[in-house]
N, C-alpha and C. Protein backbone atom coordinates (compact mmCIF):
# COMPACT_ATOMS: atom_id res chain seq x y z
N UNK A 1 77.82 240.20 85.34
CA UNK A 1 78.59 239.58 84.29
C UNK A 1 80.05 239.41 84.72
N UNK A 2 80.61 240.24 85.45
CA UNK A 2 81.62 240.23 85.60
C UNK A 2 82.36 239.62 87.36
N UNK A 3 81.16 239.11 87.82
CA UNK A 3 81.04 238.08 88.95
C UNK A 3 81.29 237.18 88.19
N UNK A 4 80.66 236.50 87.24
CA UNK A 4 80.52 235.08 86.68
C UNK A 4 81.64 234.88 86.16
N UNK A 5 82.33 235.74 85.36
CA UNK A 5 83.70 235.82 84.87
C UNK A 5 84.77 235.42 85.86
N UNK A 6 84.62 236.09 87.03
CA UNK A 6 85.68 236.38 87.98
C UNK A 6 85.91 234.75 88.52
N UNK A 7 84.21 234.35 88.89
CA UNK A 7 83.99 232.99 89.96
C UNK A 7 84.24 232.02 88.86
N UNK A 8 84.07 232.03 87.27
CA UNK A 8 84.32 230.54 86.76
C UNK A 8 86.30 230.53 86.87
N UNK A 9 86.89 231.88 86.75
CA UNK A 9 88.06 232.03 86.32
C UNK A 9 88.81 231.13 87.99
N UNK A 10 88.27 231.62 88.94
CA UNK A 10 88.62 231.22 90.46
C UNK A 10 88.38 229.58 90.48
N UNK A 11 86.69 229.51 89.95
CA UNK A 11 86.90 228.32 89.94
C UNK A 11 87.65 227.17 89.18
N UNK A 12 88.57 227.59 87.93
CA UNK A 12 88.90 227.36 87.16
C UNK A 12 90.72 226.92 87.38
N UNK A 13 91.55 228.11 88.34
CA UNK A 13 92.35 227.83 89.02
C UNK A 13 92.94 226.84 89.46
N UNK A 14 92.30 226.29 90.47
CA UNK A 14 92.15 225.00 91.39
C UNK A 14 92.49 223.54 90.41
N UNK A 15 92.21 223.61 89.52
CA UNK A 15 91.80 222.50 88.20
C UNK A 15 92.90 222.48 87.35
N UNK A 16 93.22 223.73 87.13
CA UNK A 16 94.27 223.65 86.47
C UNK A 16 95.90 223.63 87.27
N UNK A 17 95.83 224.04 88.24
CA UNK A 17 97.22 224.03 89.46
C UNK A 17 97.35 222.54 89.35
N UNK A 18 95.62 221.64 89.78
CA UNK A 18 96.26 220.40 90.10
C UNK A 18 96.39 219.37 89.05
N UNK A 19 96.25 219.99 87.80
CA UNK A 19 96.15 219.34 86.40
C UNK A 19 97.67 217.96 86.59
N UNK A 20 97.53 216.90 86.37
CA UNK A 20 98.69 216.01 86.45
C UNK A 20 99.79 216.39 85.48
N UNK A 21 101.24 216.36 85.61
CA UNK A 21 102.63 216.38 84.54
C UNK A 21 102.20 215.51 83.22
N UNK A 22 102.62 215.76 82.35
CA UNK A 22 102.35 214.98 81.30
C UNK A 22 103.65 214.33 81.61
N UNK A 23 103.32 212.74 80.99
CA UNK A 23 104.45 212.01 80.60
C UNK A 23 104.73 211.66 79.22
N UNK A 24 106.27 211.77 78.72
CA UNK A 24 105.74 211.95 77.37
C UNK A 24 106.28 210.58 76.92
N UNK A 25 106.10 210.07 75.89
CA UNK A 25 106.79 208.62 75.37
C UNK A 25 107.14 208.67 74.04
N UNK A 26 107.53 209.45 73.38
CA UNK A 26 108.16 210.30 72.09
C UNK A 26 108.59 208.70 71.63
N UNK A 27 109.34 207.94 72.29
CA UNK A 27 110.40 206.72 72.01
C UNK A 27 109.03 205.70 71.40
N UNK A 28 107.94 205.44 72.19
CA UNK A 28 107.29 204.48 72.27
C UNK A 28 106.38 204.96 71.33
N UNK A 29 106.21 206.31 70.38
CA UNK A 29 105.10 206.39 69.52
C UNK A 29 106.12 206.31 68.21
N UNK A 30 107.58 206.70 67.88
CA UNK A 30 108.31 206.32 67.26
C UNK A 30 108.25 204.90 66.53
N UNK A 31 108.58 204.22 67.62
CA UNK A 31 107.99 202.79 67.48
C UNK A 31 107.13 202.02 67.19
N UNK A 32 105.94 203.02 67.63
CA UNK A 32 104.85 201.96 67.40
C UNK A 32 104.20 202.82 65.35
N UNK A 33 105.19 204.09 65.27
CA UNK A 33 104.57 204.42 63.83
C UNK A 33 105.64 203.39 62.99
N UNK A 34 106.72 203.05 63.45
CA UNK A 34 107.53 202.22 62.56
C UNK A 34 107.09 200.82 62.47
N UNK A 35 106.15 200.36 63.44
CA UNK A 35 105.58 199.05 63.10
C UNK A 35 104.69 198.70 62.40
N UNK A 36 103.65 200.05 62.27
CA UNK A 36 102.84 199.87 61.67
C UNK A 36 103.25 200.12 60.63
N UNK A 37 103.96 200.50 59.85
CA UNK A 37 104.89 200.28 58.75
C UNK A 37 105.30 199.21 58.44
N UNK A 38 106.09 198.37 58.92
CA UNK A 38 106.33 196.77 58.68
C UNK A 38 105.55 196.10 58.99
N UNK A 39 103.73 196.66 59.09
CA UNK A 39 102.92 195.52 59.65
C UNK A 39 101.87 195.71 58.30
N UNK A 40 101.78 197.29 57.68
CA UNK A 40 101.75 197.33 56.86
C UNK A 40 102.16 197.00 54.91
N UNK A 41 103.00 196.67 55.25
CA UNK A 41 103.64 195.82 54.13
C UNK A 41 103.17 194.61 54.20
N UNK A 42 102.54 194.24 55.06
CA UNK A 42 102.43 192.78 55.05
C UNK A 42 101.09 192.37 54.09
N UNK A 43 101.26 191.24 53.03
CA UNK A 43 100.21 191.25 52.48
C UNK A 43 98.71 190.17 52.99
N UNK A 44 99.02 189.30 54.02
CA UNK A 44 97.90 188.76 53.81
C UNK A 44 97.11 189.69 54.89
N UNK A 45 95.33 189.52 55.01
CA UNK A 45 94.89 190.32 55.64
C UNK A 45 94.82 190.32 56.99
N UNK A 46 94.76 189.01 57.92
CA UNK A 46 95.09 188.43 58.92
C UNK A 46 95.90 188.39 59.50
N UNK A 47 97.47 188.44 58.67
CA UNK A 47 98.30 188.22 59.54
C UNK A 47 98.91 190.29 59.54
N UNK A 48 98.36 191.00 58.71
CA UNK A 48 98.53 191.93 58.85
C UNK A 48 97.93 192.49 60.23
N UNK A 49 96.77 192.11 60.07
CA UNK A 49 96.07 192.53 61.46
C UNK A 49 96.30 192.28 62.79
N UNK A 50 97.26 190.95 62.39
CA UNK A 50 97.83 190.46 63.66
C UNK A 50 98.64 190.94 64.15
N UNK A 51 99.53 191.41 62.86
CA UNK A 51 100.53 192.39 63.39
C UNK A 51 100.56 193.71 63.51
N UNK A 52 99.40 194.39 63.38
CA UNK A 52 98.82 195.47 63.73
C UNK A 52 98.61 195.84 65.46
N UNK A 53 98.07 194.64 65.38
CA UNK A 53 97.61 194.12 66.97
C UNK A 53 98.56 193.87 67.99
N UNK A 54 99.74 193.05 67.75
CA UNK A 54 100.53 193.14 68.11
C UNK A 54 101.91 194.60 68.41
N UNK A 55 101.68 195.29 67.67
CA UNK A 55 102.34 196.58 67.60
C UNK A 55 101.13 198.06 68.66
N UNK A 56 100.06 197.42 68.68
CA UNK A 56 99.31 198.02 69.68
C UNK A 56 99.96 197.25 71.22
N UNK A 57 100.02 195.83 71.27
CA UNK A 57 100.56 195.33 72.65
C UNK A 57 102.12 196.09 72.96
N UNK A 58 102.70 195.94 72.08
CA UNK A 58 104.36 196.28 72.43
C UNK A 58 103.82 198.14 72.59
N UNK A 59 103.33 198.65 71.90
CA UNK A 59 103.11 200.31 72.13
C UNK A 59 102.59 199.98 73.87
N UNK A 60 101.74 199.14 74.40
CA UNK A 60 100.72 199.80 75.50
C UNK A 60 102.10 199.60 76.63
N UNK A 61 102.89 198.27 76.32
CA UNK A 61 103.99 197.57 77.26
C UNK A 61 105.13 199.01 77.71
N UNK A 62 105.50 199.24 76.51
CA UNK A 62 106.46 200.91 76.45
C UNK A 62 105.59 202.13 77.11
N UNK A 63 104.58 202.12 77.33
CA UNK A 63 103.89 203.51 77.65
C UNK A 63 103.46 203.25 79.22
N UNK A 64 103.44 201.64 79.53
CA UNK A 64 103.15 201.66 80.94
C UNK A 64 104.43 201.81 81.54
N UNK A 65 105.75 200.82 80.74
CA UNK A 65 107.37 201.29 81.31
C UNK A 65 107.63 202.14 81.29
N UNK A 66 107.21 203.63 80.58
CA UNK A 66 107.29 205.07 80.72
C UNK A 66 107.21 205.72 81.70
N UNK A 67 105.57 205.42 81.79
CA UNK A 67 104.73 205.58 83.32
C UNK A 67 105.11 205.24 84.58
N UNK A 68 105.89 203.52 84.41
CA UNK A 68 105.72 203.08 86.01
C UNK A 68 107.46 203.54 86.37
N UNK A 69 108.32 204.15 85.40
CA UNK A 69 109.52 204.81 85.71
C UNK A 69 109.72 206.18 86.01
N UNK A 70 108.55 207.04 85.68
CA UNK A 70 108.40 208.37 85.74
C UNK A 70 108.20 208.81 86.99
């Protein structure tokens, strides 16, 4: 029992050392909760969605400029 313990914990090590940095985008989820707020107000159903949709494009644009600056 206390092999299996030892070898998942060892094997477990390795995985977590090389676990990647988080990058964080605090700015770009800010943003994208404030749009969906003004995308929300919007009354027709379509163009709400559009601008739903659109506030998903500008969120993904900010999180890859996060990324490809980090």
């Amino acid at each position: 029992m206390v092999k299996k313990v030892l070898l998942a914990v060892m094997l477990a090590i390795p995985g977590i050392a090389g676990a990647p940095q988080y990058v964080y985008a605090d700015g770009c989820t800010t943003t994208l909760l404030d749009c969906y707020v003004a995308a929300a107000k919007i009354d027709s159903f379509w163009y709400r969605t559009a601008a739903g949709l659109d506030c998903e494009l500008q969120y993904a644009g900010c999180v890859r400029s996060v990324l490809i600056s980090a």
